[in-house]
N, C-alpha and C. Protein backbone atom coordinates (compact mmCIF):
# COMPACT_ATOMS: atom_id res chain seq x y z
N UNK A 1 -36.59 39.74 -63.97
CA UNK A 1 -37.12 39.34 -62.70
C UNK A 1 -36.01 38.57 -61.97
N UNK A 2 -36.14 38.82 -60.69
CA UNK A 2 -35.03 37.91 -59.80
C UNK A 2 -33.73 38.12 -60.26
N UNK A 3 -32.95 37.31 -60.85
CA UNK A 3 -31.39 37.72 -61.30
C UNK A 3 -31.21 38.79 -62.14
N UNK A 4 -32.60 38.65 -63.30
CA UNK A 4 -31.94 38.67 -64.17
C UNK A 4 -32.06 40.56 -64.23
N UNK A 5 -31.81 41.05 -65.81
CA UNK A 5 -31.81 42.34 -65.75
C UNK A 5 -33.00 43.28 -66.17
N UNK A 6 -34.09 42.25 -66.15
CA UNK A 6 -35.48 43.13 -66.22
C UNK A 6 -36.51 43.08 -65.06
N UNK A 7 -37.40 44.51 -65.46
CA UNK A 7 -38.02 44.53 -63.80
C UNK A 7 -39.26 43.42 -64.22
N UNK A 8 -40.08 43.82 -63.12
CA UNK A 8 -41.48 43.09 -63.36
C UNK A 8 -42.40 43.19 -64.35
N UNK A 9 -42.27 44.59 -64.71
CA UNK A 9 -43.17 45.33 -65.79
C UNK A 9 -42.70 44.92 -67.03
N UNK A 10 -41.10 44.82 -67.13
CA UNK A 10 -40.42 44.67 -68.86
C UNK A 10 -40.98 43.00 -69.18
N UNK A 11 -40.43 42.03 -67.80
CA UNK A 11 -41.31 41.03 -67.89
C UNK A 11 -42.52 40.74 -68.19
N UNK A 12 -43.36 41.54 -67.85
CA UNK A 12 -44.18 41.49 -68.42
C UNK A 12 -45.29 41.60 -69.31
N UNK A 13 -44.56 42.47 -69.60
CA UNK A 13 -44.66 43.00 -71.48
C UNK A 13 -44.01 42.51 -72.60
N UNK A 14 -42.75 41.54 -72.08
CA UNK A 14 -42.68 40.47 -72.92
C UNK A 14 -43.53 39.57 -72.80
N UNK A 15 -44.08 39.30 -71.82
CA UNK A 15 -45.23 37.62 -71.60
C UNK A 15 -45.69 38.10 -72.24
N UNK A 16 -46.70 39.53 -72.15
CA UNK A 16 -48.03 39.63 -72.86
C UNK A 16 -48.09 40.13 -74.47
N UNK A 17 -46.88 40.56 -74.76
CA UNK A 17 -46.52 40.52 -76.41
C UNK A 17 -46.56 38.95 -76.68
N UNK A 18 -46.05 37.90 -76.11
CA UNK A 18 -45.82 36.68 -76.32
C UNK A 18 -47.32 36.25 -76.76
N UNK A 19 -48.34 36.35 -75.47
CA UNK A 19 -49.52 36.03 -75.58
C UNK A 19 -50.07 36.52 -76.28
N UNK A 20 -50.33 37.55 -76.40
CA UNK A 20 -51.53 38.41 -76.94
C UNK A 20 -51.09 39.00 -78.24
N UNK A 21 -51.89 38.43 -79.55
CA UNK A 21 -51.46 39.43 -80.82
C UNK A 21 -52.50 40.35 -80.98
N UNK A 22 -51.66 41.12 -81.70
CA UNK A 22 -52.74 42.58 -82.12
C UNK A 22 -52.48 43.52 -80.76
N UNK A 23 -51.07 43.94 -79.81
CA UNK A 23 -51.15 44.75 -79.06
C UNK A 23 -50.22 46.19 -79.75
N UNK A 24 -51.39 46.85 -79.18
CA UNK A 24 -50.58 48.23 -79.33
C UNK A 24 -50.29 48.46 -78.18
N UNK A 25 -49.22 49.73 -78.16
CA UNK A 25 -48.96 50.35 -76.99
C UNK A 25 -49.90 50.92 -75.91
N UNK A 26 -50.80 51.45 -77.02
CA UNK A 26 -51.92 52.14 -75.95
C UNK A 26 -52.45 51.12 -75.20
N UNK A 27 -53.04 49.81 -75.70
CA UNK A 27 -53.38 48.75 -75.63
C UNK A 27 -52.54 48.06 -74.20
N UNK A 28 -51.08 48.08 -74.13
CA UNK A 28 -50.47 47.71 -72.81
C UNK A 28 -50.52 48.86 -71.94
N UNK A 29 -50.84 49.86 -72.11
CA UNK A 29 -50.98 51.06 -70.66
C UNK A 29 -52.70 50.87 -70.05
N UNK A 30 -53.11 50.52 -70.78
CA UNK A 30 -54.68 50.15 -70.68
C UNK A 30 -54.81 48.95 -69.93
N UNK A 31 -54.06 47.55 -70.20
CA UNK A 31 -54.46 46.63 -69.75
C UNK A 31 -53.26 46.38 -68.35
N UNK A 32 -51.58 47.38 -68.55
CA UNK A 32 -51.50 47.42 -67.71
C UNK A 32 -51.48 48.33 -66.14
N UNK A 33 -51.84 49.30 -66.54
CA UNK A 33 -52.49 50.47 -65.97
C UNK A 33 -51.02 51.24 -65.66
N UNK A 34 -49.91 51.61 -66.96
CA UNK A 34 -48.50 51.81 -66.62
C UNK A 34 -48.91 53.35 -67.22
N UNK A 35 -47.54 54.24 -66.24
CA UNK A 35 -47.76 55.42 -67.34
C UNK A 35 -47.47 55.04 -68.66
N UNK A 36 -47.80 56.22 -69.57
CA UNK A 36 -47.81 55.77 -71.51
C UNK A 36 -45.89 55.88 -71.52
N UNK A 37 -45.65 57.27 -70.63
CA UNK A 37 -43.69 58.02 -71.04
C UNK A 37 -42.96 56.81 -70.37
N UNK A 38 -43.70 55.78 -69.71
CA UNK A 38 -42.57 54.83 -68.79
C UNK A 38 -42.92 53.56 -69.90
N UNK A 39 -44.06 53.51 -69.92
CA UNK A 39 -43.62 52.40 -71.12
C UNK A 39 -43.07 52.76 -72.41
N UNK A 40 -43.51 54.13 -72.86
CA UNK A 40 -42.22 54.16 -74.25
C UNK A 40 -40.75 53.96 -74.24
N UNK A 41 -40.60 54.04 -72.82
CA UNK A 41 -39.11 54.43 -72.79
C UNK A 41 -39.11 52.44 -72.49
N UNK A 42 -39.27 51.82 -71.64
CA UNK A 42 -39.41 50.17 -72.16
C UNK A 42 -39.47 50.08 -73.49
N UNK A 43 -40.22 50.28 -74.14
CA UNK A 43 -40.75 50.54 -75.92
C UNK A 43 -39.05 50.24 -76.63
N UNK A 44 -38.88 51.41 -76.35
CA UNK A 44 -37.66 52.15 -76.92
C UNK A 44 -36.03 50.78 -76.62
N UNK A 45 -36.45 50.63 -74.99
CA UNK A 45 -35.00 49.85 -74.74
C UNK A 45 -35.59 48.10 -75.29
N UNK A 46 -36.63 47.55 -75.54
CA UNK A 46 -36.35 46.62 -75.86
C UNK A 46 -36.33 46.59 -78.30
N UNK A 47 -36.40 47.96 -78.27
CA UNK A 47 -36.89 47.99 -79.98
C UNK A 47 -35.10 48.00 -79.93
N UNK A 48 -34.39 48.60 -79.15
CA UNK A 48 -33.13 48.90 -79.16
C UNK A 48 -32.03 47.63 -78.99
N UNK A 49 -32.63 46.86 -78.06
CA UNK A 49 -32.33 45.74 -78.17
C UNK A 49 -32.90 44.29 -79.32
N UNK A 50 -33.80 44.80 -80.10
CA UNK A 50 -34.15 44.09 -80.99
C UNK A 50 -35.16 42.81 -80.79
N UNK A 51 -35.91 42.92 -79.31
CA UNK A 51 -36.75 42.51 -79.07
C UNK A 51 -38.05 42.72 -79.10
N UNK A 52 -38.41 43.71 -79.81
CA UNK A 52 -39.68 43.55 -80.52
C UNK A 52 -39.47 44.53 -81.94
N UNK A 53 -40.56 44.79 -82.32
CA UNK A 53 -40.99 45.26 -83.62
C UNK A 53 -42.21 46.09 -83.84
N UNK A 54 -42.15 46.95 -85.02
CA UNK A 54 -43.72 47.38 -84.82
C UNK A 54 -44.39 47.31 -86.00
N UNK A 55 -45.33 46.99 -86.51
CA UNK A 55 -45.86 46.79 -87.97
C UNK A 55 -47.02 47.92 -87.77
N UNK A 56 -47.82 48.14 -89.06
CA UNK A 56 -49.30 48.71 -88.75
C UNK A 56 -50.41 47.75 -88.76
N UNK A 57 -51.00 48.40 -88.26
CA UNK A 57 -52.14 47.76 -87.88
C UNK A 57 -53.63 47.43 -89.17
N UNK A 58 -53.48 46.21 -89.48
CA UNK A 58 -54.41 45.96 -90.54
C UNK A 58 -55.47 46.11 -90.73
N UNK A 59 -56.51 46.83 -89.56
CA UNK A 59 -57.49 47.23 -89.25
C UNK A 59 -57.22 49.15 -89.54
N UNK A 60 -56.19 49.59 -88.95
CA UNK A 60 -55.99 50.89 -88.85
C UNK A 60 -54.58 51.04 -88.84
N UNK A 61 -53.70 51.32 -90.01
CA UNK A 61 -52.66 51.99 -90.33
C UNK A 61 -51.68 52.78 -89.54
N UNK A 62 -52.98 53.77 -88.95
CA UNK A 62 -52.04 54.73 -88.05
C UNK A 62 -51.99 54.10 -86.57
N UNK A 63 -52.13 53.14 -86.33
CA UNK A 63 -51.57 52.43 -84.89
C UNK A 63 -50.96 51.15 -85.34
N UNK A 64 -49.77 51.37 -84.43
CA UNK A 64 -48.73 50.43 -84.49
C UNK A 64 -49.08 48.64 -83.58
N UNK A 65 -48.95 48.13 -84.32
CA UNK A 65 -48.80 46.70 -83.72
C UNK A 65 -47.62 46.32 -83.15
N UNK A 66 -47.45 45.74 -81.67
CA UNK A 66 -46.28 45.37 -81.10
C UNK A 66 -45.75 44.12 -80.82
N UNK A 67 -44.60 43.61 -81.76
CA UNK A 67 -44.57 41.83 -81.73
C UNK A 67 -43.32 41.53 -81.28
N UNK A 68 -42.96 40.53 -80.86
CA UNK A 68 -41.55 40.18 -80.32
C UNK A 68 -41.33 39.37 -81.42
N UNK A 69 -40.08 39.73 -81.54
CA UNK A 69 -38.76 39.47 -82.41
C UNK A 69 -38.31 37.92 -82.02
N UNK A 70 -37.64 36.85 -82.79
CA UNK A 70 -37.00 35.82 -82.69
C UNK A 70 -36.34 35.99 -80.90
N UNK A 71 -35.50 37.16 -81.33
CA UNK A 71 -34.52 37.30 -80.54
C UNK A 71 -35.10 37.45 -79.10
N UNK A 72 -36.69 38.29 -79.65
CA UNK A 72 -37.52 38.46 -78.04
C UNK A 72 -37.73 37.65 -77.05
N UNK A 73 -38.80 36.32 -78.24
CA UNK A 73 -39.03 35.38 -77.91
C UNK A 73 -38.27 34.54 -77.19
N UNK A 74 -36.86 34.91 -77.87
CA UNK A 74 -35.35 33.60 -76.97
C UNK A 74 -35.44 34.67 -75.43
N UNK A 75 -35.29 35.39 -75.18
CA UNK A 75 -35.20 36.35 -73.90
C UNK A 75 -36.47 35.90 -73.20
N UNK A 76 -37.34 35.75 -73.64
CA UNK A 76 -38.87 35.31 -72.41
C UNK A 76 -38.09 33.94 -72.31
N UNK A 77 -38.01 32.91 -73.15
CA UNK A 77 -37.94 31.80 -73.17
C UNK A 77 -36.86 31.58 -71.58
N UNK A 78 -35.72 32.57 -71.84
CA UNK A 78 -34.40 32.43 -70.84
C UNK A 78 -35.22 33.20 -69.41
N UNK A 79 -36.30 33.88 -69.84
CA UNK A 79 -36.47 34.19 -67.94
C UNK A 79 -37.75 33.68 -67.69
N UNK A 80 -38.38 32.69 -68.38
CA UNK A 80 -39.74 31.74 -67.88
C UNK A 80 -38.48 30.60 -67.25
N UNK A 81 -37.79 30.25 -68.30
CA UNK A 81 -36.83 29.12 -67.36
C UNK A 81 -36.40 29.62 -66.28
N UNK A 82 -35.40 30.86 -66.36
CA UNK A 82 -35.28 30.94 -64.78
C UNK A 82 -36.24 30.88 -63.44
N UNK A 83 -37.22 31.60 -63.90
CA UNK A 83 -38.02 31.75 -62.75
C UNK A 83 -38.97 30.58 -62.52
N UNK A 84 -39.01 29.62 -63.36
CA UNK A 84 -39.18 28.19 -62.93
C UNK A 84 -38.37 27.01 -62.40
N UNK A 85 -37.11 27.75 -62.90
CA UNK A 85 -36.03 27.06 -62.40
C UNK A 85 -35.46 27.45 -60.10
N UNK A 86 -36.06 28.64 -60.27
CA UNK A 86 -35.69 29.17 -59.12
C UNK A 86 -37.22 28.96 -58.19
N UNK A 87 -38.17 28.42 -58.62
CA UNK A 87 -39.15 28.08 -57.88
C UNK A 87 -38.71 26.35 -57.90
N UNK A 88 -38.39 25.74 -58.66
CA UNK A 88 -38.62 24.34 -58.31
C UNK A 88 -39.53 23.53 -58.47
N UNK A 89 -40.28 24.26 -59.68
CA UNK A 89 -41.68 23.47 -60.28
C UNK A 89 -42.65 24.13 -59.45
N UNK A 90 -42.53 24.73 -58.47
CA UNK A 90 -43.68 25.41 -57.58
C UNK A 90 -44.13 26.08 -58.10
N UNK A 91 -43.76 26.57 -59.28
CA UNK A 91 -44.46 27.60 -60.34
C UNK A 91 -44.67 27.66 -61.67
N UNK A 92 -45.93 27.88 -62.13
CA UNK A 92 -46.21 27.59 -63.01
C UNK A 92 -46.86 28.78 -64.28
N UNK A 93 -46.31 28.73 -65.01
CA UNK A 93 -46.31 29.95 -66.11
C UNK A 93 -48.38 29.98 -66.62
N UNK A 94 -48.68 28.80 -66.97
CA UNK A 94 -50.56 28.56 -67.24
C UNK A 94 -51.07 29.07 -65.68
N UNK A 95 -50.45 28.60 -64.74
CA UNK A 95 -51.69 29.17 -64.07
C UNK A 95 -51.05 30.59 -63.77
N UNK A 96 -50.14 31.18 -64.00
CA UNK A 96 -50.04 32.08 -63.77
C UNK A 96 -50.47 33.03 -64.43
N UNK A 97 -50.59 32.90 -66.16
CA UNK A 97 -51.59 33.59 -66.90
C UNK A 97 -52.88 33.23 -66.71
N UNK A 98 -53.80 32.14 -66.26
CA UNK A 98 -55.18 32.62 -65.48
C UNK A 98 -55.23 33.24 -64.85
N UNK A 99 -54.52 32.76 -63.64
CA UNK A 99 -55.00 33.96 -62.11
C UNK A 99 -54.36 35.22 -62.24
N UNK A 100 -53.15 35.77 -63.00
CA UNK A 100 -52.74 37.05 -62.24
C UNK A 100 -52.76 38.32 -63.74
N UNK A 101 -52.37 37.78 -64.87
CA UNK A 101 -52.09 38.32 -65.78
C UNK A 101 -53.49 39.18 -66.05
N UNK A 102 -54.72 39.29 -65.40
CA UNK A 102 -55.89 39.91 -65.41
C UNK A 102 -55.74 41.43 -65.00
N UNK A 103 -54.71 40.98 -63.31
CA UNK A 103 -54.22 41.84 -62.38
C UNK A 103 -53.72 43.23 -63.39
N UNK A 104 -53.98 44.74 -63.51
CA UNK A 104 -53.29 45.92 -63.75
C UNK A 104 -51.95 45.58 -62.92
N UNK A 105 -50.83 46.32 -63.44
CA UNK A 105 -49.38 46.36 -62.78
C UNK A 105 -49.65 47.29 -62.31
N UNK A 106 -50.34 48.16 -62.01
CA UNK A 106 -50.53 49.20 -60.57
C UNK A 106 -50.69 48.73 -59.36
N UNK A 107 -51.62 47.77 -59.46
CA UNK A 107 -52.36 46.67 -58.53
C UNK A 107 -51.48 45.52 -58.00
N UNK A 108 -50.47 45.02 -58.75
CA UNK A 108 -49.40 44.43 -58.37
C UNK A 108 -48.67 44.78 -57.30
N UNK A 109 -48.00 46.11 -57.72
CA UNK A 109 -46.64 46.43 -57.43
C UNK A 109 -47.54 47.43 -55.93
N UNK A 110 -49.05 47.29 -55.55
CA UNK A 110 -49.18 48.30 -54.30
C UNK A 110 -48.79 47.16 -53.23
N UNK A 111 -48.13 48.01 -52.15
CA UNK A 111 -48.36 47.82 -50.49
C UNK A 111 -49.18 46.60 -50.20
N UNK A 112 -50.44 46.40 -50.67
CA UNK A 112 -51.49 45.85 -50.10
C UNK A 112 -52.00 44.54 -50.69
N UNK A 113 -51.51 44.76 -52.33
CA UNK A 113 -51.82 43.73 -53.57
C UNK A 113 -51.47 42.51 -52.98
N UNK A 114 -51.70 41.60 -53.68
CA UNK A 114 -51.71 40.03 -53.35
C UNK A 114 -50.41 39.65 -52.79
């Protein structure tokens, strides 16, 4: 976001790996209303970069669980600071997971959205 070298969406599929355990993939095209081939290929560049991981799922085997890595975690950590750093305290990561993180990223990124 802003400087750095991820869009809105990679951002935010690190927040919500951060937040939310027990996500599968299907699980982030669902909650963020993304195609499935655009997030694998995210999938792919942050497994490549070693920011997340996939285990099975202890309920069901054949679906993958999606967790961020040490290394993930340090990467959210470096762009929650920036983008608090570049608001000036005007922004705030809690209320930003109440009010918006509800929002589909279809719904975001339209013309008309908030």
């Amino acid at each position: 976001i802003l400087k750095s070298e991820y869009s809105l969406l990679e951002a935010r599929i690190l927040f919500e790996l951060f937040y939310q355990s027990s996500l599968s993939a299907s699980d982030l095209v669902k909650q963020l209303n993304v195609d499935p081939a655009y997030l694998s290929r995210i999938i792919k560049k942050f497994k490549k970069k070693h920011f997340i991981a996939r285990s099975p799922s202890p309920e069901d085997s054949r679906k993958q669980i999606l967790f961020l890595t040490d290394k993930g975690r340090e990467e959210l950590k470096i762009l929650i600071s920036d983008v608090e750093n570049t608001f000036s305290g005007s922004f705030s990561f809690s209320a930003y997971r109440k009010n918006v993180v509800s929002i589909p990223y279809s719904k975001i990124t339209k013309k008309n959205a908030i």
